[in-house]
PDB file of N, CA and C in Angstrom:
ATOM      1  N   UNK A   1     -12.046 -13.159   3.725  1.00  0.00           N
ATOM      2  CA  UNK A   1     -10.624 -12.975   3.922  1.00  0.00           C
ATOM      3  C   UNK A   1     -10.398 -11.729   4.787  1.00  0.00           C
ATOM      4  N   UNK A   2      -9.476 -11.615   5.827  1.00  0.00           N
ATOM      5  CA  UNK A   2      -9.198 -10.639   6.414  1.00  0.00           C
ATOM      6  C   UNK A   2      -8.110  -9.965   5.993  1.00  0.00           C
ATOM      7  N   UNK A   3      -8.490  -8.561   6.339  1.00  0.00           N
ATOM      8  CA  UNK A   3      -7.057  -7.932   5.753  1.00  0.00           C
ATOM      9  C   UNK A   3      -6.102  -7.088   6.621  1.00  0.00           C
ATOM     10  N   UNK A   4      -5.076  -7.025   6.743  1.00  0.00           N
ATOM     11  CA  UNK A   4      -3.996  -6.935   7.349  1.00  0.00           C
ATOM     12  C   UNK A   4      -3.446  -5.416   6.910  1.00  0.00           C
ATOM     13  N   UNK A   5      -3.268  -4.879   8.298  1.00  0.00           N
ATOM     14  CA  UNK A   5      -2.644  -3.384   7.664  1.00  0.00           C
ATOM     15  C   UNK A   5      -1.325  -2.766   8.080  1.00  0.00           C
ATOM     16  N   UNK A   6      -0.837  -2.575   7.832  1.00  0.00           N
ATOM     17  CA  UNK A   6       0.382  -1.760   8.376  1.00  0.00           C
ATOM     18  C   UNK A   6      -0.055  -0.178   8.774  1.00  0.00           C
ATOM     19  N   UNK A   7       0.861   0.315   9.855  1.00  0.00           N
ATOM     20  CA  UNK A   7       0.764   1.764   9.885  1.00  0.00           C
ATOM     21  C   UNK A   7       2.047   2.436   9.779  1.00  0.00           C
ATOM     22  N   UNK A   8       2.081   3.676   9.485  1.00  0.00           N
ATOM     23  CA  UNK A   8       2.951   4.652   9.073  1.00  0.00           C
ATOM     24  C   UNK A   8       2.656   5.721   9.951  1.00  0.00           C
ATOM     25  N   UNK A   9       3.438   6.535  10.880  1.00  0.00           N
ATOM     26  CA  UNK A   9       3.165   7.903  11.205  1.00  0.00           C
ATOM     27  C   UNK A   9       4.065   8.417  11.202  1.00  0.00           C
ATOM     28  N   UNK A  10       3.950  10.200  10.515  1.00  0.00           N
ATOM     29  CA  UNK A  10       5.471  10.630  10.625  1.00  0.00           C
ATOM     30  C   UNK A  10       4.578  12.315  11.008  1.00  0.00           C
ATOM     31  N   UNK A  11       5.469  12.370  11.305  1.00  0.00           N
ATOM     32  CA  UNK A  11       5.580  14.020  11.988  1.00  0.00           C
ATOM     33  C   UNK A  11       5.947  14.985  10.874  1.00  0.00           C
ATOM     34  N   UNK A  12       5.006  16.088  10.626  1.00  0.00           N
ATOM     35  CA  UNK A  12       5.207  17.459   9.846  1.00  0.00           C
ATOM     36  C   UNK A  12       6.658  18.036  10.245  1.00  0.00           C
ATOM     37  N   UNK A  13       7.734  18.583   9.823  1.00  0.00           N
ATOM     38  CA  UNK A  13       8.809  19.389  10.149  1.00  0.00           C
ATOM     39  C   UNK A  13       8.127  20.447  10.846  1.00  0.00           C
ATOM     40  N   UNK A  14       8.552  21.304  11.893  1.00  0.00           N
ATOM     41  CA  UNK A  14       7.781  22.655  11.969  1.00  0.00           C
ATOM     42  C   UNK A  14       9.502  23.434  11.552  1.00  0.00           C
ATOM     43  N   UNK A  15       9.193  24.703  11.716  1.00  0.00           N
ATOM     44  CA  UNK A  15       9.778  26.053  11.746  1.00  0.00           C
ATOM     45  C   UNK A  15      10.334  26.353  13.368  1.00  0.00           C
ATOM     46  N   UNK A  16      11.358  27.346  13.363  1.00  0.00           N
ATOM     47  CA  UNK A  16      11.923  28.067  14.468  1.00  0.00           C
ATOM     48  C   UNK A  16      10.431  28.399  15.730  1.00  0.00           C
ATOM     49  N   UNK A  17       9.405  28.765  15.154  1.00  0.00           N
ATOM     50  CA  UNK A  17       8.261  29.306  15.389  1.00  0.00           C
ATOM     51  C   UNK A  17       7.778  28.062  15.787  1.00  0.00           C
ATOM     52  N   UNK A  18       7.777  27.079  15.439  1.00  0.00           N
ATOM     53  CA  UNK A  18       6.820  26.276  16.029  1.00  0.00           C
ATOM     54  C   UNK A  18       5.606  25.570  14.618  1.00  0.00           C
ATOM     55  N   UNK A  19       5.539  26.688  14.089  1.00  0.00           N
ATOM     56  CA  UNK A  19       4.137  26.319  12.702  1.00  0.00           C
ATOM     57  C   UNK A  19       5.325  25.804  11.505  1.00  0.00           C
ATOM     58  N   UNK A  20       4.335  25.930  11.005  1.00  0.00           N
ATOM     59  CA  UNK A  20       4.898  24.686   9.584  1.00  0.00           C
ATOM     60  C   UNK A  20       4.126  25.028   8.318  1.00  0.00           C
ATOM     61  N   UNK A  21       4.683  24.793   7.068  1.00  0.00           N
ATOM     62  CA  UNK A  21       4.411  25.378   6.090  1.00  0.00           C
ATOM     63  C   UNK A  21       3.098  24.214   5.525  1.00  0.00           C
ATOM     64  N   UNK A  22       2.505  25.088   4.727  1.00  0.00           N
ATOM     65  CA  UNK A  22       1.394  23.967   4.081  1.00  0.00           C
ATOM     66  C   UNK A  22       1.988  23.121   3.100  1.00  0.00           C
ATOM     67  N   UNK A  23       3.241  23.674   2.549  1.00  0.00           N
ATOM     68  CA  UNK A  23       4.427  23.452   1.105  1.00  0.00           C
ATOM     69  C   UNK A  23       4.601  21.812   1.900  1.00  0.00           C
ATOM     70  N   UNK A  24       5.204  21.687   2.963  1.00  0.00           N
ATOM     71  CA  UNK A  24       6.036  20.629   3.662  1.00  0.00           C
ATOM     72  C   UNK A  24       4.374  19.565   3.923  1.00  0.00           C
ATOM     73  N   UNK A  25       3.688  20.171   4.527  1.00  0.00           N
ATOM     74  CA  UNK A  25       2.171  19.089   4.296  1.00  0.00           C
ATOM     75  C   UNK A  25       1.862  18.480   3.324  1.00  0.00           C
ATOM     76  N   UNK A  26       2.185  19.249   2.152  1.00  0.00           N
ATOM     77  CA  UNK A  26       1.819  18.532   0.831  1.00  0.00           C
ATOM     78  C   UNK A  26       2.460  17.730   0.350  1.00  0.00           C
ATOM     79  N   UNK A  27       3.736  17.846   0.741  1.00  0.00           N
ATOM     80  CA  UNK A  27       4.907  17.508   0.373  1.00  0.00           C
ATOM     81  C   UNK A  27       4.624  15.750   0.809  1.00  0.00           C
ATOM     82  N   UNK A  28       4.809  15.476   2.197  1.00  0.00           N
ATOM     83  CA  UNK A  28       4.610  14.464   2.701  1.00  0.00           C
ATOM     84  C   UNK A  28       3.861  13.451   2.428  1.00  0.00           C
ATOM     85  N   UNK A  29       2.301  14.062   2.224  1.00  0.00           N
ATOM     86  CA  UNK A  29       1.088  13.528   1.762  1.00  0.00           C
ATOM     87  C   UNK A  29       1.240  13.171   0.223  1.00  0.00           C
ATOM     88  N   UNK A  30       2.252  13.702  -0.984  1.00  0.00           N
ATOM     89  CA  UNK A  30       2.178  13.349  -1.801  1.00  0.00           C
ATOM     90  C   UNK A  30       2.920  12.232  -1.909  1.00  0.00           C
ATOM     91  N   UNK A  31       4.122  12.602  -1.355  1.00  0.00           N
ATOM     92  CA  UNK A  31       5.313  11.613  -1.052  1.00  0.00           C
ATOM     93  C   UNK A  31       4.503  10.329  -0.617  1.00  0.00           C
ATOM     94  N   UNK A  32       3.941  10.018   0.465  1.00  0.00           N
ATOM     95  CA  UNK A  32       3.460   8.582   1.253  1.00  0.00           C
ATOM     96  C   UNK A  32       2.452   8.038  -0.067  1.00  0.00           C
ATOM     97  N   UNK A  33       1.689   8.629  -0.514  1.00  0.00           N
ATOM     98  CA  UNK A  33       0.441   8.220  -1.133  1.00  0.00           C
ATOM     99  C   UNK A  33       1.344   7.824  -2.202  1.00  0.00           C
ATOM    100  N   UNK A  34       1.848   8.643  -2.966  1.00  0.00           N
ATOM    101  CA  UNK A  34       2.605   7.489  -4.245  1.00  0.00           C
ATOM    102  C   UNK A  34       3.308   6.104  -3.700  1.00  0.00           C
ATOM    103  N   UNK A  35       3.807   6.093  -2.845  1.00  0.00           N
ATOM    104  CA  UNK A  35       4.268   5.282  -2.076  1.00  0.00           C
ATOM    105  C   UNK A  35       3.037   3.702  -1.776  1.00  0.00           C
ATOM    106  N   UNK A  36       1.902   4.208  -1.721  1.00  0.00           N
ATOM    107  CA  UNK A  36       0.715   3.620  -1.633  1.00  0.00           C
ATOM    108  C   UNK A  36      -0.122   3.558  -0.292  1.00  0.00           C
ATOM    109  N   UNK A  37       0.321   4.718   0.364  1.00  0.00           N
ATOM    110  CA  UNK A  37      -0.122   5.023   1.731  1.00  0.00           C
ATOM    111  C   UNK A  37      -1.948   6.020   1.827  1.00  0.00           C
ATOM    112  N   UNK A  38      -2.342   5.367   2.888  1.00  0.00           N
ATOM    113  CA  UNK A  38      -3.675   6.452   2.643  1.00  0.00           C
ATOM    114  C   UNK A  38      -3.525   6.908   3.833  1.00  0.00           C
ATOM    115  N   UNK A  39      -3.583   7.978   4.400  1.00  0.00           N
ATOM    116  CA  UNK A  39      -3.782   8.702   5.004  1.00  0.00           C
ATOM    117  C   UNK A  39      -5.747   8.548   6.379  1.00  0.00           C
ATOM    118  N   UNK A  40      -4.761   8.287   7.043  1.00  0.00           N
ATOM    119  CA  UNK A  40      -6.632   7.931   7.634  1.00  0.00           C
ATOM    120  C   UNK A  40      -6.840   8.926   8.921  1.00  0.00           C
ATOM    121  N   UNK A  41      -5.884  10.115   9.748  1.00  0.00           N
ATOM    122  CA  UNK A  41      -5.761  10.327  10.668  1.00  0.00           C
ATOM    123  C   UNK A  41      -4.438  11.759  10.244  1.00  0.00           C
ATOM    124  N   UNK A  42      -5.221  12.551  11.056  1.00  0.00           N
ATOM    125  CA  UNK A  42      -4.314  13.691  10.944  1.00  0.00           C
ATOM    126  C   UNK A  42      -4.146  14.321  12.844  1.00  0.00           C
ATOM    127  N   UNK A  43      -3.104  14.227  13.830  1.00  0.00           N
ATOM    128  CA  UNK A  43      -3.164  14.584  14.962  1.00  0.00           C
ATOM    129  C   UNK A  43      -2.491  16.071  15.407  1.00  0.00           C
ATOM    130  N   UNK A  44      -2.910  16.837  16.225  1.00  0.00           N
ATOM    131  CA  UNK A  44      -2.399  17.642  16.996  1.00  0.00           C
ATOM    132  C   UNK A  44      -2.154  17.654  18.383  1.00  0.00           C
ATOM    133  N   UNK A  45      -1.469  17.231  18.838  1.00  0.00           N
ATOM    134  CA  UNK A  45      -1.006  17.391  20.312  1.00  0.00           C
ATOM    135  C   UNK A  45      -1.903  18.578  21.318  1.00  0.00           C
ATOM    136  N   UNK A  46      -1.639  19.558  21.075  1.00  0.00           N
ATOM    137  CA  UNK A  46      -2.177  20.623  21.503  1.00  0.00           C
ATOM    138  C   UNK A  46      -2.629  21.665  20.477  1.00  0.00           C
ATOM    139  N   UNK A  47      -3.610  22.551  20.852  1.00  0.00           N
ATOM    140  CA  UNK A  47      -3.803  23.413  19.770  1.00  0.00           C
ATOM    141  C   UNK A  47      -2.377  24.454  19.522  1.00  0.00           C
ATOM    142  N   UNK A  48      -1.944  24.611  20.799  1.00  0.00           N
ATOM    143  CA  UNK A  48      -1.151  25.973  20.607  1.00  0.00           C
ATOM    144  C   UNK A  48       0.095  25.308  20.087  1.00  0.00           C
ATOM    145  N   UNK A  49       0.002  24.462  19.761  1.00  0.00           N
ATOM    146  CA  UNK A  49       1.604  23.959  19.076  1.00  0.00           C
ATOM    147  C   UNK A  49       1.200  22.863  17.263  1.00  0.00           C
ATOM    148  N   UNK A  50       1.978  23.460  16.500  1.00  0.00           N
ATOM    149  CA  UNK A  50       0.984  23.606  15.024  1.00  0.00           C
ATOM    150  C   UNK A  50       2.686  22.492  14.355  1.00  0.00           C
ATOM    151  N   UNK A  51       2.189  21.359  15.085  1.00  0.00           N
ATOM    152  CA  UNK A  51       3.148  20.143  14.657  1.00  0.00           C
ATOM    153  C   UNK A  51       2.596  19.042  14.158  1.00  0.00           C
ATOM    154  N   UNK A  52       1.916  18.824  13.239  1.00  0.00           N
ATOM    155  CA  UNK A  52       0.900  17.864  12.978  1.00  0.00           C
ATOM    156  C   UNK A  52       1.653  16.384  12.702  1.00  0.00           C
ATOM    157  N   UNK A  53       1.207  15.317  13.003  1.00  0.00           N
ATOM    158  CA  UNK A  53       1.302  14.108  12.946  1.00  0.00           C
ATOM    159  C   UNK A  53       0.527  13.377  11.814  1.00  0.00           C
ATOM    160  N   UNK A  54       0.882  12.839  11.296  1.00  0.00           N
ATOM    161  CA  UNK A  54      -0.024  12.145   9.908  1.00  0.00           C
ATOM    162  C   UNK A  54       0.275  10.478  10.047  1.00  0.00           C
ATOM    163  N   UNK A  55      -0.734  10.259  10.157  1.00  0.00           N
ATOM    164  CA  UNK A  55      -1.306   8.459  10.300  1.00  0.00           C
ATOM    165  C   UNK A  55      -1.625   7.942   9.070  1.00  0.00           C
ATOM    166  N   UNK A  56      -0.933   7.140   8.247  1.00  0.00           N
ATOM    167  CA  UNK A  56      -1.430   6.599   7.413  1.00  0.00           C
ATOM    168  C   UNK A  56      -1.265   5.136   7.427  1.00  0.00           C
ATOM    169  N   UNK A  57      -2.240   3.908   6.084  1.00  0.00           N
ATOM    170  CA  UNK A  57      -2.344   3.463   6.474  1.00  0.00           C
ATOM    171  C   UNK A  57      -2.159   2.323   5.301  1.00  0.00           C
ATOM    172  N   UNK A  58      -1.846   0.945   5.206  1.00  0.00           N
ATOM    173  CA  UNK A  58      -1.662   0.739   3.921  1.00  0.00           C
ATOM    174  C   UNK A  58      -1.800  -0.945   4.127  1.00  0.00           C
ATOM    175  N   UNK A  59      -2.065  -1.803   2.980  1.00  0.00           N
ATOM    176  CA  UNK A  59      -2.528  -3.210   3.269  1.00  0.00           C
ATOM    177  C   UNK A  59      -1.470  -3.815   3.036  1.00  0.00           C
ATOM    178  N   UNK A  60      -1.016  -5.023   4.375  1.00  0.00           N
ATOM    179  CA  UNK A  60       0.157  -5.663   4.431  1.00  0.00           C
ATOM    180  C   UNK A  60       0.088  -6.838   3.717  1.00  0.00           C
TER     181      UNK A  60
END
C-alpha cells in the first residue's frame, strides 16, 4: 500500500531584530505535533537572517 502525505510549512514569527525567540519555536512544534504533524525539515534562508521555516509532515 502506498502512502500519501500532506505537507505543512509555516514560518517562525521573528522580532523587530530579525531573531526569534526559542519560547515561539517550541511553541509551534508543540502546537503542529499534537495536531499530528512530524516535523521532517527545519529551513533558513540565509544565515544572517534567523527566520526559520518548519516543514512538517503528516499521512493523508
Amino acid at each position: 500500500m502506498n502512502k500519501h502525505w500532506k505537507y505543512l510549512v509555516v514560518k517562525v514569527p521573528t522580532g523587530l531584530m530579525g531573531g526569534f525567540k526559542p519560547e515561539a519555536l517550541q511553541e509551534e512544534l508543540d502546537k503542529h505535533g499534537r495536531a499530528g504533524w512530524e516535523l521532517v525539515n527545519l529551513i533558513h534562508a540565509t544565515p544572517t537572517v534567523a527566520s526559520p521555516t518548519l516543514v512538517f509532515k503528516k499521512e493523508a
